[in-house]
C-alpha atoms as a PDB file:
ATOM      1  CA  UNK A   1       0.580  -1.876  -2.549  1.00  0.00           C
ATOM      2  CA  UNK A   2      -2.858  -0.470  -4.261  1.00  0.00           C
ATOM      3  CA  UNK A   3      -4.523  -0.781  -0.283  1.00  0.00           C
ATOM      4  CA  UNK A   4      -0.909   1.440   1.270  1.00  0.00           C
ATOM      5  CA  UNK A   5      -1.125   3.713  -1.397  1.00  0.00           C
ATOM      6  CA  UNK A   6      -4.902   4.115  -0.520  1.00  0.00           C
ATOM      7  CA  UNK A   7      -3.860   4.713   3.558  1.00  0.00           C
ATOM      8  CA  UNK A   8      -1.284   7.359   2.816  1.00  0.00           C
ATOM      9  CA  UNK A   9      -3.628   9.095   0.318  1.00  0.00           C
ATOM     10  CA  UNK A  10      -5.794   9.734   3.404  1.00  0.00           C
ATOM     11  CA  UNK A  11      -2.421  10.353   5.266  1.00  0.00           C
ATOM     12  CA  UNK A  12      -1.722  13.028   3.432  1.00  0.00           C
ATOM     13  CA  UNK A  13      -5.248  14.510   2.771  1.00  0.00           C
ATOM     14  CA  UNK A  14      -5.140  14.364   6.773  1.00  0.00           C
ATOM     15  CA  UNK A  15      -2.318  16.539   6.780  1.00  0.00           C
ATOM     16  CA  UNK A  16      -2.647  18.655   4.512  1.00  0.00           C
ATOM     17  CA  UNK A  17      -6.256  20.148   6.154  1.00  0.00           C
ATOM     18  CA  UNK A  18      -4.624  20.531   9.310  1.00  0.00           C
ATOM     19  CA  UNK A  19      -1.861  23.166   7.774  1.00  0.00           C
ATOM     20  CA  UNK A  20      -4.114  25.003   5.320  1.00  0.00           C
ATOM     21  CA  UNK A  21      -6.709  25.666   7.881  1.00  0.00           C
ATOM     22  CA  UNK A  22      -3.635  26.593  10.388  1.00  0.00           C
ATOM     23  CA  UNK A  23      -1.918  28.628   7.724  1.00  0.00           C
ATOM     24  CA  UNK A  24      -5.096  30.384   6.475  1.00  0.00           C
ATOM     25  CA  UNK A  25      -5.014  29.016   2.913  1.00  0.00           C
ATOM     26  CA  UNK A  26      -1.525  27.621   2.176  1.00  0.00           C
ATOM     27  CA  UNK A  27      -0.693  23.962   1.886  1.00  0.00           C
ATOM     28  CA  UNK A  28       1.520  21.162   3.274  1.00  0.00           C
ATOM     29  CA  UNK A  29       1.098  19.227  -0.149  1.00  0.00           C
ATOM     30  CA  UNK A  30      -0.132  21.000  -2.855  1.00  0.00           C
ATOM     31  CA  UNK A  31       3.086  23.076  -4.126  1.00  0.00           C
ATOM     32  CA  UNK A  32       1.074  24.159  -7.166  1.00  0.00           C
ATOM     33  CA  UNK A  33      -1.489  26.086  -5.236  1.00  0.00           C
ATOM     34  CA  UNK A  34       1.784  27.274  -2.766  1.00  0.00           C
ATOM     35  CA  UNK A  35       3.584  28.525  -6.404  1.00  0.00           C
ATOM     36  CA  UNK A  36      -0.201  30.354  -6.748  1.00  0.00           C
ATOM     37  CA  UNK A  37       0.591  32.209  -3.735  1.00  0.00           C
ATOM     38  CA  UNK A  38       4.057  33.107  -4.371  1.00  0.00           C
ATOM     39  CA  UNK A  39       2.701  34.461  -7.314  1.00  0.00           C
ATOM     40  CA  UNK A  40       0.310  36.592  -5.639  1.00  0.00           C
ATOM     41  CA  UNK A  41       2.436  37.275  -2.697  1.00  0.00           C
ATOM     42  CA  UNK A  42       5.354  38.900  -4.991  1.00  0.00           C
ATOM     43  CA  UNK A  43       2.563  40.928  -6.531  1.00  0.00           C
ATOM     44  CA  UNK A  44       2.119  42.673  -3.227  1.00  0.00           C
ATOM     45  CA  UNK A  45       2.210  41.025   0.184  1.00  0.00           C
ATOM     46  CA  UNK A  46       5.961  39.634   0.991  1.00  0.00           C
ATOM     47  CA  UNK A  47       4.679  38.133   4.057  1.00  0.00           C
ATOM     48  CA  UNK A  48       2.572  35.637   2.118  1.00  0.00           C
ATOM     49  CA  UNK A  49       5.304  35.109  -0.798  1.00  0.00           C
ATOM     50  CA  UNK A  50       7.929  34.569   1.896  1.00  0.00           C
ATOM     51  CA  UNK A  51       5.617  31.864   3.357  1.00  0.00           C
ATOM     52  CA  UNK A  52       5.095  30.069   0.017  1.00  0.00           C
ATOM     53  CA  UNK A  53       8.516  30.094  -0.952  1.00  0.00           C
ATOM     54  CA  UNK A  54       9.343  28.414   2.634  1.00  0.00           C
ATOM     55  CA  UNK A  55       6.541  25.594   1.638  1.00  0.00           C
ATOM     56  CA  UNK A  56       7.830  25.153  -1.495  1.00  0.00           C
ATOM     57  CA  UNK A  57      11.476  25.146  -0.336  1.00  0.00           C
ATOM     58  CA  UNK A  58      10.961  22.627   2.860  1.00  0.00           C
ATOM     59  CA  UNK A  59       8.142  20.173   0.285  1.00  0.00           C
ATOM     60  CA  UNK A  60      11.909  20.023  -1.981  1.00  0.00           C
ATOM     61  CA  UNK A  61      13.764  19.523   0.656  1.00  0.00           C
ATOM     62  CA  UNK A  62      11.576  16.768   2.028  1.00  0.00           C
ATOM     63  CA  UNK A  63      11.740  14.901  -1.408  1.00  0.00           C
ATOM     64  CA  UNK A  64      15.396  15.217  -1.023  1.00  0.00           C
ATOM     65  CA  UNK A  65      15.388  13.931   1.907  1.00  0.00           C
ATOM     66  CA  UNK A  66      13.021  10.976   1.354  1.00  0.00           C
ATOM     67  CA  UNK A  67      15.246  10.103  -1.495  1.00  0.00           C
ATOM     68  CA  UNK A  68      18.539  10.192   0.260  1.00  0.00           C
ATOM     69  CA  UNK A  69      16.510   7.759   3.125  1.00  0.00           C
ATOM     70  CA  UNK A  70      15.388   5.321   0.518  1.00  0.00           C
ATOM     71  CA  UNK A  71      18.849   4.564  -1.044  1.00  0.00           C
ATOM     72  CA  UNK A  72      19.996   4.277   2.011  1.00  0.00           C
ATOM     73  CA  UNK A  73      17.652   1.975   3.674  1.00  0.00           C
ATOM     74  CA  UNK A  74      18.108  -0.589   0.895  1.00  0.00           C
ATOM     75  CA  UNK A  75      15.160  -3.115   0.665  1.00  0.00           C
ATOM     76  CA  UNK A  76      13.967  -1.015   4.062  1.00  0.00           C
ATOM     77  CA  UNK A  77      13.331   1.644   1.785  1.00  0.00           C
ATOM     78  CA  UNK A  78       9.685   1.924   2.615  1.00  0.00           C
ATOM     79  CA  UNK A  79       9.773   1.671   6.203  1.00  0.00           C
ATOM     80  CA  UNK A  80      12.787   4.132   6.265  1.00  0.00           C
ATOM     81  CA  UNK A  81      10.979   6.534   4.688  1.00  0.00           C
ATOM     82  CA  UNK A  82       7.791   6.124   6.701  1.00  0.00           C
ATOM     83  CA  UNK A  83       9.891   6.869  10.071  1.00  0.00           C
ATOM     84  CA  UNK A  84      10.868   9.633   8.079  1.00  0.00           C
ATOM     85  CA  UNK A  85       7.813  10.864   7.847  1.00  0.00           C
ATOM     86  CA  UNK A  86       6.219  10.112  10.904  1.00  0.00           C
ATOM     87  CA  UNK A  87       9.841  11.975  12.838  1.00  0.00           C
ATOM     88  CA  UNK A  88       9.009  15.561  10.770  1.00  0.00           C
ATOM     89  CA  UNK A  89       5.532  15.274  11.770  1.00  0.00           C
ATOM     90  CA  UNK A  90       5.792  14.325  15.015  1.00  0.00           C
ATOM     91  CA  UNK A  91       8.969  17.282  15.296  1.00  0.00           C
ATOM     92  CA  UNK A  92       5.696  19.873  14.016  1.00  0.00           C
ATOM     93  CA  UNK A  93       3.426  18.085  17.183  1.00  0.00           C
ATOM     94  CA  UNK A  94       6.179  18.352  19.490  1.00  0.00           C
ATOM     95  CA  UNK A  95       7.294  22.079  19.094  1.00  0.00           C
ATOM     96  CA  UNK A  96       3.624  23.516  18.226  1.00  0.00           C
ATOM     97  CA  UNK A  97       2.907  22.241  21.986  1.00  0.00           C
ATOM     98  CA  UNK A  98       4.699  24.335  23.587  1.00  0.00           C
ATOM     99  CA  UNK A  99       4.248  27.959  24.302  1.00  0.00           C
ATOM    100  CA  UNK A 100       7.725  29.307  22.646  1.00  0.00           C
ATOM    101  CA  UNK A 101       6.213  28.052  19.212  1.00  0.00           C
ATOM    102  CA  UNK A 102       4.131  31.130  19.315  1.00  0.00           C
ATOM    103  CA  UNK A 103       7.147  32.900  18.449  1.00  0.00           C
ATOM    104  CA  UNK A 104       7.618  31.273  16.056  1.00  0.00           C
ATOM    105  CA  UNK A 105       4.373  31.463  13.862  1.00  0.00           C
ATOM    106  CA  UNK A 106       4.297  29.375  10.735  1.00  0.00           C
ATOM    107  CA  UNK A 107       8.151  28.009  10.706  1.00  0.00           C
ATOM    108  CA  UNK A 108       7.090  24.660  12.329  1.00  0.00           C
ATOM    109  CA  UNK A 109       4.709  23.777  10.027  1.00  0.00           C
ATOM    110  CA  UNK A 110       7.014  23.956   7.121  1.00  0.00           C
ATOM    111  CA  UNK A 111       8.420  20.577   8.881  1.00  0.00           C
ATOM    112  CA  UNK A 112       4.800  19.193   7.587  1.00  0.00           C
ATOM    113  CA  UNK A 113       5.645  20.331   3.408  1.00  0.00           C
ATOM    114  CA  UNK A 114       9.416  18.524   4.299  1.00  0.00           C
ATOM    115  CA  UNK A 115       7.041  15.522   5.600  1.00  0.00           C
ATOM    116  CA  UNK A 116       4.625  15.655   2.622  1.00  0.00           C
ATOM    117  CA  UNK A 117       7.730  15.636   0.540  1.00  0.00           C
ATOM    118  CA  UNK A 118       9.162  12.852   1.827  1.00  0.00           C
ATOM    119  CA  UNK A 119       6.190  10.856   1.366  1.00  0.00           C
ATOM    120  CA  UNK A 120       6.496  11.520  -2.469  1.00  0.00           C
ATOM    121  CA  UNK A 121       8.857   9.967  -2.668  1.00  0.00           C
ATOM    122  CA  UNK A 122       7.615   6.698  -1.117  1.00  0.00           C
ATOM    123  CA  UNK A 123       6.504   4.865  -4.595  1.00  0.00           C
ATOM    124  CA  UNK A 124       9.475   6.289  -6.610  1.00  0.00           C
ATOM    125  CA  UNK A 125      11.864   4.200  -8.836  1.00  0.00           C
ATOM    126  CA  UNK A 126      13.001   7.430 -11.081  1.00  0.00           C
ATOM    127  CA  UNK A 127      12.570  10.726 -12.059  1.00  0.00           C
ATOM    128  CA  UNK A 128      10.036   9.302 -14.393  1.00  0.00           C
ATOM    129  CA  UNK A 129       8.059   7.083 -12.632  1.00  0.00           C
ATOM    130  CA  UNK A 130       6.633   7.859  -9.630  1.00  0.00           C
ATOM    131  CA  UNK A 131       3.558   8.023  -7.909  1.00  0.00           C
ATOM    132  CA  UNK A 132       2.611  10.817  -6.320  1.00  0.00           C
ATOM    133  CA  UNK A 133       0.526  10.566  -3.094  1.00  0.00           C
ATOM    134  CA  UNK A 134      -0.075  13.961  -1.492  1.00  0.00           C
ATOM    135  CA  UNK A 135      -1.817  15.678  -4.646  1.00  0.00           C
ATOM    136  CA  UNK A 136      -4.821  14.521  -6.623  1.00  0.00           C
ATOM    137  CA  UNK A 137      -4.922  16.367 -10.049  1.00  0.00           C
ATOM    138  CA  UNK A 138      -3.135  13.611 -12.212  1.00  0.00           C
ATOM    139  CA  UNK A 139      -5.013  10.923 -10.141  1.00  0.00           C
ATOM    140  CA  UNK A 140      -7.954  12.765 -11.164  1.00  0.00           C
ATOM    141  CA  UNK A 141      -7.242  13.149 -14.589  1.00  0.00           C
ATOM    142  CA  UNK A 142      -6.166   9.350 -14.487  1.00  0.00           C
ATOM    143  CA  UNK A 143     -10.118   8.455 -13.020  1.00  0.00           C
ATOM    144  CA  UNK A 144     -11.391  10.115 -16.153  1.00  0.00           C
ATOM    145  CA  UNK A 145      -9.556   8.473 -18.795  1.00  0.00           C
ATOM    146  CA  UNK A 146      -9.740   4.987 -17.005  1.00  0.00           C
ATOM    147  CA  UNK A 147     -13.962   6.266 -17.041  1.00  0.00           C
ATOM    148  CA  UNK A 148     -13.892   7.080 -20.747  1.00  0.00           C
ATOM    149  CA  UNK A 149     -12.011   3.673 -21.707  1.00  0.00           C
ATOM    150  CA  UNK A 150     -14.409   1.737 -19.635  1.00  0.00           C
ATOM    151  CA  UNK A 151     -17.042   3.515 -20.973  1.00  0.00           C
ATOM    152  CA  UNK A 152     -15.757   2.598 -24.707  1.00  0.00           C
ATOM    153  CA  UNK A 153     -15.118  -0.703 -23.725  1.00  0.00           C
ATOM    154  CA  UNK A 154     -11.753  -0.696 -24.375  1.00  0.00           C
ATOM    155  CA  UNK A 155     -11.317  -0.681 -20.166  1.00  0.00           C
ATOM    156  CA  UNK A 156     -12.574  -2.423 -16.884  1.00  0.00           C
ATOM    157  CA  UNK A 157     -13.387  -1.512 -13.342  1.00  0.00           C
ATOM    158  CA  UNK A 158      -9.602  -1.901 -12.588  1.00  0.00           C
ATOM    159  CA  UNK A 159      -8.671   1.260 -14.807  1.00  0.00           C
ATOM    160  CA  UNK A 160     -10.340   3.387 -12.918  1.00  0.00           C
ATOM    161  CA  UNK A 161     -11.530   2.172  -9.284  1.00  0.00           C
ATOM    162  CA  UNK A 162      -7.890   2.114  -7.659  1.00  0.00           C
ATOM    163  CA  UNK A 163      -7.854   6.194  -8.588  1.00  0.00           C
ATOM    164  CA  UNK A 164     -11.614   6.543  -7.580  1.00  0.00           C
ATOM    165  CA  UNK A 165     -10.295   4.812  -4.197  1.00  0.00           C
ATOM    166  CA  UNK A 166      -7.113   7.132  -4.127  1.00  0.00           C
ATOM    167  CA  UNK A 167      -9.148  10.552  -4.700  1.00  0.00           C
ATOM    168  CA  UNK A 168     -12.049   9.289  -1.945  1.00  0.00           C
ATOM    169  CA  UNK A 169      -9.258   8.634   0.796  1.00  0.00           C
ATOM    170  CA  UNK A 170      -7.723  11.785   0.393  1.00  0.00           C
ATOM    171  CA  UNK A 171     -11.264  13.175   0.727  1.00  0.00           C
ATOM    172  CA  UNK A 172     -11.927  11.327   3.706  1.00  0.00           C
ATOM    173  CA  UNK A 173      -8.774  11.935   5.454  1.00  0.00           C
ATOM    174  CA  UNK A 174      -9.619  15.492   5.263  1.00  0.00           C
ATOM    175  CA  UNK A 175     -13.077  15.367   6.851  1.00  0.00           C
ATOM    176  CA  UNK A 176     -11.136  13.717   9.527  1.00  0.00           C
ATOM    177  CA  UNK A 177      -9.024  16.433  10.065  1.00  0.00           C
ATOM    178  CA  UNK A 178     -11.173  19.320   9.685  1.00  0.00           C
ATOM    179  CA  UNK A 179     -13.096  17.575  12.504  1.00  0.00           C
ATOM    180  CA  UNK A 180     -10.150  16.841  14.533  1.00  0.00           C
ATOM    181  CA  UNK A 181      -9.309  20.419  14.339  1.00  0.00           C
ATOM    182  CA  UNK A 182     -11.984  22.198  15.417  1.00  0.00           C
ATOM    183  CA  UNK A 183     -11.565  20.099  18.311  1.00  0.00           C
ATOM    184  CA  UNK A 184      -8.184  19.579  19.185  1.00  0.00           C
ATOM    185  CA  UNK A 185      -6.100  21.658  17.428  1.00  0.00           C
ATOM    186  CA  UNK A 186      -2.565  20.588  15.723  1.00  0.00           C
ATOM    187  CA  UNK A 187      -2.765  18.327  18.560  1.00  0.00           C
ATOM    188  CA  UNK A 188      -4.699  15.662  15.948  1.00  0.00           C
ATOM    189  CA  UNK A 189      -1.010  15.771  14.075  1.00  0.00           C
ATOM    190  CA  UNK A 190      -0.216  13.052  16.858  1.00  0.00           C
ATOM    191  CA  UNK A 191      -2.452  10.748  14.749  1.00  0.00           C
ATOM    192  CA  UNK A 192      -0.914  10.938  11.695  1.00  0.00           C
ATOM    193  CA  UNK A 193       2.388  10.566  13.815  1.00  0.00           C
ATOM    194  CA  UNK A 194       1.046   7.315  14.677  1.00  0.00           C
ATOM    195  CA  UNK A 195       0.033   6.099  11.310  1.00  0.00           C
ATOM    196  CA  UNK A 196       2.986   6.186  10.116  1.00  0.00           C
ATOM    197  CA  UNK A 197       4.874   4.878  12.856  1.00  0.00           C
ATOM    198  CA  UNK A 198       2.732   2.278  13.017  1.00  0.00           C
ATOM    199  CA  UNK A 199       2.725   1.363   9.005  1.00  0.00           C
ATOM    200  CA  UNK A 200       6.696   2.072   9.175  1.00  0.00           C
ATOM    201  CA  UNK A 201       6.921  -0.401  11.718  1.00  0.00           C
ATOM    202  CA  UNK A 202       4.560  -2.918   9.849  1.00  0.00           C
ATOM    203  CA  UNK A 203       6.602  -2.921   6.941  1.00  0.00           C
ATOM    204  CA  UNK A 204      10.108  -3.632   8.355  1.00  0.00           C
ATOM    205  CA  UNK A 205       9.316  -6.963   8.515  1.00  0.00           C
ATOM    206  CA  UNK A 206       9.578  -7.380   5.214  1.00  0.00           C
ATOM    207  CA  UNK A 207      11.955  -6.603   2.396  1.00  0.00           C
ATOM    208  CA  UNK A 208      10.263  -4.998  -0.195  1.00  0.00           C
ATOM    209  CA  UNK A 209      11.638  -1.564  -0.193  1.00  0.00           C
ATOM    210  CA  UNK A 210      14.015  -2.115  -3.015  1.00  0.00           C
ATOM    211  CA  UNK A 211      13.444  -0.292  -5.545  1.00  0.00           C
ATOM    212  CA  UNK A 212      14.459  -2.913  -8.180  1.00  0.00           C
ATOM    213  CA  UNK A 213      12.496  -5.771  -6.168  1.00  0.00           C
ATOM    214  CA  UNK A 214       9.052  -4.972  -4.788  1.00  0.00           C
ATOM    215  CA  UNK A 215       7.474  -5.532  -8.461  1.00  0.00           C
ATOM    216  CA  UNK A 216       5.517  -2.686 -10.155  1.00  0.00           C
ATOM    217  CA  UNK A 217       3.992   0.685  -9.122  1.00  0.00           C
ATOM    218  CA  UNK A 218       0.449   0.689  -7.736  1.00  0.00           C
ATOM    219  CA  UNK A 219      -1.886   1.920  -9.826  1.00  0.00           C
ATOM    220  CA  UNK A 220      -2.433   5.021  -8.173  1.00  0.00           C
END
């Protein structure tokens, strides 16, 4: 699960590049910089707060409906939520393609906050425990401790390298899509499309989306 968790970190850090640099500074994922914005935005430019409200709204309705997905796909809960995914962003691809979406402006990226959402909700058993995928500041602050207890003693290389390998895939995923976009556009969202097709489709095989079955929470 630690080696999945690892793929969609890079997944979302993917992702998320492609709509900040396309939005000019808002993001797919990161609902705390978004609730920054709407911050800003209601201190004097409605254009911007309207926009961070609609990434904020569409990331909570994306949880919603990853969660709604995953109860119903039973011990397919992980591949149901993966084609969940991989159906919002490849919805984004499909209608930034085509010349009406510059009527549009922003709206059809908002389907990538539902998609970033979704994925959330991918490692959830509760409220309470989760693991969240899309955003690095607890992983970050979970590197550090593991660091310090290592550092103590009190640790080992297993408290701290699965967030180290967490925080350096979301990196990396993100060089890959800055590069990607300078080149291609929001056409490189047909990649992540495929990831998680692909990984949604690896994992039907096997029945370990239940939530009370597919033993503890990866590290991450």
């Amino acid at each position: 699960m630690v080696r999945l968790a690892v793929i969609l970190a890079a997944l979302a850090g993917f992702v998320d590049v492609l709509a900040f640099l396309s939005l000019g500074g808002f993001f797919a994922s990161f609902m705390s910089g978004n609730s920054t914005r709407l911050a800003i935005g209601i201190g004097g430019n409605g254009a911007e707060a309207m926009l961070a409200a609609g990434l904020i709204l569409a990331f909570i309705g994306g949880v919603m409906g990853g969660t709604i997905v995953g109860e119903r796909g039973g011990t397919r809960r992980l591949s149901a939520i993966l084609a969940l995914v991989a159906a919002l962003i490849a919805l984004c691809a499909l209608v930034t393609s085509f010349t009406i979406a510059q009527n549009l402006g922003s709206a059809p990226l908002l389907l990538l906050a539902a998609a970033m959402g979704a994925l959330n909700t991918l490692f959830s058993r509760d409220a309470s425990s989760s693991v969240a995928l899309t955003y690095m500041t607890g992983t970050l602050g979970r590197l550090g401790q593991g660091l310090a207890h290592a550092a103590s003693g009190k640790g080992t290389t297993a408290d701290w390298l699965p967030y180290l390998m967490a925080w350096g895939a979301f990196l990396g995923g993100g060089l890959i899509g800055v590069g990607l976009y300078w080149r291609i556009g929001l056409t490189a969202l047909w990649l992540a499309v495929l990831t998680a097709g692909l990984l949604s489709w690896r994992l039907w095989p096997r029945s370990t989306g239940d939530q009370h079955s597919d033993g503890p929470l990866p590290k991450i």
